[in-house]
C-alpha atoms as a PDB file:
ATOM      1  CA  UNK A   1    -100.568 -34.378 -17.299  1.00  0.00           C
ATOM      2  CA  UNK A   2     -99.931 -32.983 -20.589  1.00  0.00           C
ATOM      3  CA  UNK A   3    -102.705 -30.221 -21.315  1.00  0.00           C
ATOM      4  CA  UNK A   4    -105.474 -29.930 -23.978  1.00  0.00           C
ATOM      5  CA  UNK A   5    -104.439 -30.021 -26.968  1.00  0.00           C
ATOM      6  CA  UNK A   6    -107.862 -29.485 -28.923  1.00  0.00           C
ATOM      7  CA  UNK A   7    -108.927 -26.101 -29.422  1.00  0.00           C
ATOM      8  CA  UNK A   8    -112.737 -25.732 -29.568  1.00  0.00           C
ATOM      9  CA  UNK A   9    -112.344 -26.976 -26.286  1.00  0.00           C
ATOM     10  CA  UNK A  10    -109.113 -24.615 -25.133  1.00  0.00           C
ATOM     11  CA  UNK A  11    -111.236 -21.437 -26.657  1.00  0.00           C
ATOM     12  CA  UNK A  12    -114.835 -22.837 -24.845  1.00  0.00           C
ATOM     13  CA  UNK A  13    -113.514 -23.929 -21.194  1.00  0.00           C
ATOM     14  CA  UNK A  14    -110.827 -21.008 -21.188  1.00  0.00           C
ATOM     15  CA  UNK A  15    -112.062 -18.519 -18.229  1.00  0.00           C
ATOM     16  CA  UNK A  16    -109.342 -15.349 -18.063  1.00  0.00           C
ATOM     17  CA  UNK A  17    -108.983 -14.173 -14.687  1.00  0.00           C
ATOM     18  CA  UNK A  18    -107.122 -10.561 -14.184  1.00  0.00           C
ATOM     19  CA  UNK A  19    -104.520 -10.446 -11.676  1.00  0.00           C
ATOM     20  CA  UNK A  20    -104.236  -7.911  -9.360  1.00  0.00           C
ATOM     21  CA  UNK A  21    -101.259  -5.682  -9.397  1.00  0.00           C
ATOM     22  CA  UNK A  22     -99.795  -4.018 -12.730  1.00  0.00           C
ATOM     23  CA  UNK A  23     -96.479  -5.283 -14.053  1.00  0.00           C
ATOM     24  CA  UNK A  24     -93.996  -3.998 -16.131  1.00  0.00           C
ATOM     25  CA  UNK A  25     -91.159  -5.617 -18.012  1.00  0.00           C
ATOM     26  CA  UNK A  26     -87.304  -4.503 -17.650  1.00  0.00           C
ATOM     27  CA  UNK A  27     -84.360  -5.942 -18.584  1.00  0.00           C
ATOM     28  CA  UNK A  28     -80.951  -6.267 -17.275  1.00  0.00           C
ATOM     29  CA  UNK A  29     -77.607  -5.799 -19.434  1.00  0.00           C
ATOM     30  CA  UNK A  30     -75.616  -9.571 -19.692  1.00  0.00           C
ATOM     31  CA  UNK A  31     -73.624 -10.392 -16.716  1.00  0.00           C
ATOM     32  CA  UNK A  32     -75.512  -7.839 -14.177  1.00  0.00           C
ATOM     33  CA  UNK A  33     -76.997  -9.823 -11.537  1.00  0.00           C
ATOM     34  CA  UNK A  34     -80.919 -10.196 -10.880  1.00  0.00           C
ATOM     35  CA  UNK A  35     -81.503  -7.427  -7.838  1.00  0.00           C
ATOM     36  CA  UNK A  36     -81.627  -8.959  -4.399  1.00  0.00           C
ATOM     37  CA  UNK A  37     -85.087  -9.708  -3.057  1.00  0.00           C
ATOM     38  CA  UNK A  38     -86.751  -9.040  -6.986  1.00  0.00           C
ATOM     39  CA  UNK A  39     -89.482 -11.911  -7.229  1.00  0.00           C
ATOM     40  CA  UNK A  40     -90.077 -11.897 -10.983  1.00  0.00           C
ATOM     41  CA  UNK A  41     -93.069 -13.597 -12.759  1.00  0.00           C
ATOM     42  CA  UNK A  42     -90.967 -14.248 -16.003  1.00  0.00           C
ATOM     43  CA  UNK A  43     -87.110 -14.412 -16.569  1.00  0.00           C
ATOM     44  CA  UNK A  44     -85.988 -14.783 -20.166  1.00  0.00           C
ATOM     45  CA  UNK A  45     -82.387 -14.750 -21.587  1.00  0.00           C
ATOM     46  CA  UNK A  46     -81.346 -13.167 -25.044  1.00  0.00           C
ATOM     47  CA  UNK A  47     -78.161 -12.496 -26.326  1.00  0.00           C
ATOM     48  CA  UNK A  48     -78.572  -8.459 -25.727  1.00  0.00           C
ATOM     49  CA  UNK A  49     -79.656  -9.259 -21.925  1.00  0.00           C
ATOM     50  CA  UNK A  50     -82.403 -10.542 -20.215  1.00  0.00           C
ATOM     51  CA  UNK A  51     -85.937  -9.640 -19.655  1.00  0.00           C
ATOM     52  CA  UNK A  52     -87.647  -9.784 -16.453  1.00  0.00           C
ATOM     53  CA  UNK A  53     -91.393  -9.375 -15.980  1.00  0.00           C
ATOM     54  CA  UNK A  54     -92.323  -8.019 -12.121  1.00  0.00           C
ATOM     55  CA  UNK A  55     -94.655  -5.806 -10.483  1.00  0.00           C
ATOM     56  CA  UNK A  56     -94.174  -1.908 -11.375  1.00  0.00           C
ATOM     57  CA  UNK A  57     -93.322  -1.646  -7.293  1.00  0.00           C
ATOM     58  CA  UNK A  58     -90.729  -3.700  -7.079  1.00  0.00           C
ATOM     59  CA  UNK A  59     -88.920  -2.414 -10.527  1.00  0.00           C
ATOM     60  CA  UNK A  60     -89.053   1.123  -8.787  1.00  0.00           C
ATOM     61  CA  UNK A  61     -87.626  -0.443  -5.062  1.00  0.00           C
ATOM     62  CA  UNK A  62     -84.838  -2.107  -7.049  1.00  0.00           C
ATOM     63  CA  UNK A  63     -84.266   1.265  -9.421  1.00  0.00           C
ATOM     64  CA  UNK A  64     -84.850  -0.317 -12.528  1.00  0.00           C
ATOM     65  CA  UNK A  65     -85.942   1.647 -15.452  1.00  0.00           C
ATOM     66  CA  UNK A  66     -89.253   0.069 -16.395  1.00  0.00           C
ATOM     67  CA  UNK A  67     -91.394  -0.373 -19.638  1.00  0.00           C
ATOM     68  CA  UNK A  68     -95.052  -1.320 -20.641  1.00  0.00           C
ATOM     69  CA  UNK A  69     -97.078  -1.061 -17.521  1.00  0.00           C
ATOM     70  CA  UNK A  70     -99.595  -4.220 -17.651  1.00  0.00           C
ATOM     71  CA  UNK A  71    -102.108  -6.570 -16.197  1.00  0.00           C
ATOM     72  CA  UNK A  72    -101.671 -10.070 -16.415  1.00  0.00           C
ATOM     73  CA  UNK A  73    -104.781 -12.139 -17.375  1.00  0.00           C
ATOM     74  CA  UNK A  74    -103.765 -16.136 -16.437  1.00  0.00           C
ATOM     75  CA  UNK A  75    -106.234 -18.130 -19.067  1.00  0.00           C
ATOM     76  CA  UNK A  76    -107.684 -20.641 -17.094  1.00  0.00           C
ATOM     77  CA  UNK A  77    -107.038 -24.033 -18.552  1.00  0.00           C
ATOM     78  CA  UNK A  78    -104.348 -26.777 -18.473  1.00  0.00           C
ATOM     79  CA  UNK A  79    -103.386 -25.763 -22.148  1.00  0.00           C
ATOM     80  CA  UNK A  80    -100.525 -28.508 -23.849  1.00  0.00           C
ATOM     81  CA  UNK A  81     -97.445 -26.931 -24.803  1.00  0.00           C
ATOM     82  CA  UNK A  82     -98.305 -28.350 -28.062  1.00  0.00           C
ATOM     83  CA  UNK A  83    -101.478 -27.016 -28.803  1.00  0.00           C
ATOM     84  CA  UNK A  84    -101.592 -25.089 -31.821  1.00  0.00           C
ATOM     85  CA  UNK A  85    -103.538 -21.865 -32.342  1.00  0.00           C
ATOM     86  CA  UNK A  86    -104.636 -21.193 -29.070  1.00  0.00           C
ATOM     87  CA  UNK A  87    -102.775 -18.302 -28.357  1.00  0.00           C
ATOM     88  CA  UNK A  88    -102.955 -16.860 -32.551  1.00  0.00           C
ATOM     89  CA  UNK A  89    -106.645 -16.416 -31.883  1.00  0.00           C
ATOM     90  CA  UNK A  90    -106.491 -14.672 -28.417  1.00  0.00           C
ATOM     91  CA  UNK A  91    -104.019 -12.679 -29.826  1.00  0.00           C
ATOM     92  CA  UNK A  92    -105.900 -12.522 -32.976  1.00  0.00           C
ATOM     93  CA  UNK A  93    -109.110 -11.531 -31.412  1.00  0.00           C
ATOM     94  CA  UNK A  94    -107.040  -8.258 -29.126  1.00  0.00           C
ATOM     95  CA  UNK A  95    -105.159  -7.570 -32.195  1.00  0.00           C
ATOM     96  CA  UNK A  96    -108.844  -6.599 -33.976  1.00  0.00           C
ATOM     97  CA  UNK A  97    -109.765  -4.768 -30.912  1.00  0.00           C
ATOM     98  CA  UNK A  98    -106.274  -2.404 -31.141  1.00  0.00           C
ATOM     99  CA  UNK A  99    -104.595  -4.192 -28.554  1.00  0.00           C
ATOM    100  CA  UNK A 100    -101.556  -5.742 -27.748  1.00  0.00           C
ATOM    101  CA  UNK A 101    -100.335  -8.505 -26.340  1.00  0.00           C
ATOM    102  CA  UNK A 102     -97.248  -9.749 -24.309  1.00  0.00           C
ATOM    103  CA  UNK A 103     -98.267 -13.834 -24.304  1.00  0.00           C
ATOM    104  CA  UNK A 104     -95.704 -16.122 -21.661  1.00  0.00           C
ATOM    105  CA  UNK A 105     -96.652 -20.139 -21.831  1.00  0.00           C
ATOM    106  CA  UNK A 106     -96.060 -21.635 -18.528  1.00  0.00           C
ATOM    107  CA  UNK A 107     -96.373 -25.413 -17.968  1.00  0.00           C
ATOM    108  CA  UNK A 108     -99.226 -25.097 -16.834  1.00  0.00           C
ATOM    109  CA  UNK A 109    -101.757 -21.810 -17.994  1.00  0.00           C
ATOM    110  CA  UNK A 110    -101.293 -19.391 -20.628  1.00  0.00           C
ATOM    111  CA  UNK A 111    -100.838 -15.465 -19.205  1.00  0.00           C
ATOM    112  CA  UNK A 112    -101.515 -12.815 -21.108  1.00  0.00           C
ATOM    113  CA  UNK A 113     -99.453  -9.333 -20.461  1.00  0.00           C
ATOM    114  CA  UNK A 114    -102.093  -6.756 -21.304  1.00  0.00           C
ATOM    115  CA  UNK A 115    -101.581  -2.749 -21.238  1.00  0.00           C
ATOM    116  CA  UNK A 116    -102.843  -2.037 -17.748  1.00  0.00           C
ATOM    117  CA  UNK A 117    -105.314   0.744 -18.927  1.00  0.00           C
ATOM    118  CA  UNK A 118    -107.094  -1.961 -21.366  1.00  0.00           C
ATOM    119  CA  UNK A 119    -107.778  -4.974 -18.737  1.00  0.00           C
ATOM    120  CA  UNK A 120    -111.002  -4.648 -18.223  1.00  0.00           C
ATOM    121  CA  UNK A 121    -111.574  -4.352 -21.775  1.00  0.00           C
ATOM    122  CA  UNK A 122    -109.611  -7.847 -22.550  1.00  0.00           C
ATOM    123  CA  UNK A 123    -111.099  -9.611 -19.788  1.00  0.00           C
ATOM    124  CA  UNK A 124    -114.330  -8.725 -21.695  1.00  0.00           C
ATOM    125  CA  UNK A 125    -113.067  -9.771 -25.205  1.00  0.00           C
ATOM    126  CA  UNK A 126    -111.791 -13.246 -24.125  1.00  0.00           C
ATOM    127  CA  UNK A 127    -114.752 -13.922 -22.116  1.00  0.00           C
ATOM    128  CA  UNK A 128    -117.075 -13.375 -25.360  1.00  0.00           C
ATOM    129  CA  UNK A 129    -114.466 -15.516 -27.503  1.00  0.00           C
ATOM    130  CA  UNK A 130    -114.908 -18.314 -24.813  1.00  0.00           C
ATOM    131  CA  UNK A 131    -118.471 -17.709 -25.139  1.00  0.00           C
ATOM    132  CA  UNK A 132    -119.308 -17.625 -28.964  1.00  0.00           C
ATOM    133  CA  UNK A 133    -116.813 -20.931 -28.853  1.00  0.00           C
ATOM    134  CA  UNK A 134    -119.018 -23.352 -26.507  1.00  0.00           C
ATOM    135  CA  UNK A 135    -121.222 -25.211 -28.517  1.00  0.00           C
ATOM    136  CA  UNK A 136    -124.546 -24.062 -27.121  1.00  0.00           C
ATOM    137  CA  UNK A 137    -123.608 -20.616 -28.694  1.00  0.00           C
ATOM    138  CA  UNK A 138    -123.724 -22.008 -32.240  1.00  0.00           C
ATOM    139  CA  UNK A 139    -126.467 -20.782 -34.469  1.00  0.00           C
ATOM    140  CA  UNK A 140    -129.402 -22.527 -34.877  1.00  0.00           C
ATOM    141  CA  UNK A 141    -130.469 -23.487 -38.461  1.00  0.00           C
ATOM    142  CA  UNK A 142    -132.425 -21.053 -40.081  1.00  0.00           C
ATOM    143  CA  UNK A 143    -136.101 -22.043 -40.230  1.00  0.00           C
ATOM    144  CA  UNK A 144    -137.790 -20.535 -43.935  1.00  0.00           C
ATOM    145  CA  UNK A 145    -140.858 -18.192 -43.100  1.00  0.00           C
ATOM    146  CA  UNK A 146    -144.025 -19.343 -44.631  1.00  0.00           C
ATOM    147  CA  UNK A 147    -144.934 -17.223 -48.018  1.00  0.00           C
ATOM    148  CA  UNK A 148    -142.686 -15.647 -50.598  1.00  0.00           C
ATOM    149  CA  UNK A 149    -139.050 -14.741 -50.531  1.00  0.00           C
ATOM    150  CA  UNK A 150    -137.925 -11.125 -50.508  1.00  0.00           C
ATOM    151  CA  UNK A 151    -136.764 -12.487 -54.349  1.00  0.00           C
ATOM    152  CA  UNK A 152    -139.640 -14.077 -55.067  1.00  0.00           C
ATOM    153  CA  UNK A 153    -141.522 -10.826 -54.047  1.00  0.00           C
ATOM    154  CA  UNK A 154    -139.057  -8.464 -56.187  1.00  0.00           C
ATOM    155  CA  UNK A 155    -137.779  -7.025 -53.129  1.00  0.00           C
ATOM    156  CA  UNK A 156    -133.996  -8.301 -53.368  1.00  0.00           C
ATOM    157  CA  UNK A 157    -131.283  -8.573 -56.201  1.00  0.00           C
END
């Protein structure tokens, strides 16, 4: 199984569901071990440390200083790891709205890291972009009225 790769079809059949719990990311110093017990959602390694995504609970049980409380919104849809512009117009769409946007690609689904006061308000946003992208939302051709333009009638410029 390799994913969609199209993306009318990765914007229409998308469906964003919000996670419960809020998660924050920290990061650990290189060479400090990964706290016993600490489940986290995302581990990623950079030369300055690494960055682990888990819930705001368990970064205060293990003592770890935590930033950019968030929701995660999984997107819905085997996306490929290959598709290209999926994520650049989510993000695109939450960047017009003021928001960002923390995206991790899994294997499997897209997740979106969201600031936890603004979920509800992305959930909205991608469900309308999912919307306006399925083909029944395209416009119908406009249909002339009988009689004179607004031109024709002086009325425009």
């Amino acid at each position: 199984m390799t994913g969609e790769t199209d993306l009318k079809t990765l914007l229409a059949s998308m469906t964003p569901r919000l996670l419960a719990g809020t998660y924050v990311f920290v990061t650990l110093a290189p060479g400090v071990p990964q706290p016993e017990g600490l489940e986290p959602v995302m581990v990623f390694r950079e030369r300055e440390g690494a960055t682990l995504i888990v819930t705001e609970d368990a970064a205060s049980a293990a003592g770890l200083t935590a930033s950019f409380r968030c929701r995660m919104i999984t997107l819905n849809i085997h996306s490929s790891l290959e598709a290209v512009g999926f994520l650049a117009a989510i993000t695109t769409r939450l960047a017009a709205a003021g928001m960002g946007v923390n995206p991790v690609s899994a294997f499997y689904h897209d997740h979106l890291f969201v600031p936890a006061d603004r979920a509800e308000e992305a959930i909205v946003i991608l469900e309308n972009l999912a919307e306006e992208s399925r083909p029944e939302a395209t416009a119908l051709p406009l249909i002339p009225l009988p009689g004179p333009s607004p031109r024709e009638r002086g009325e425009g410029s």
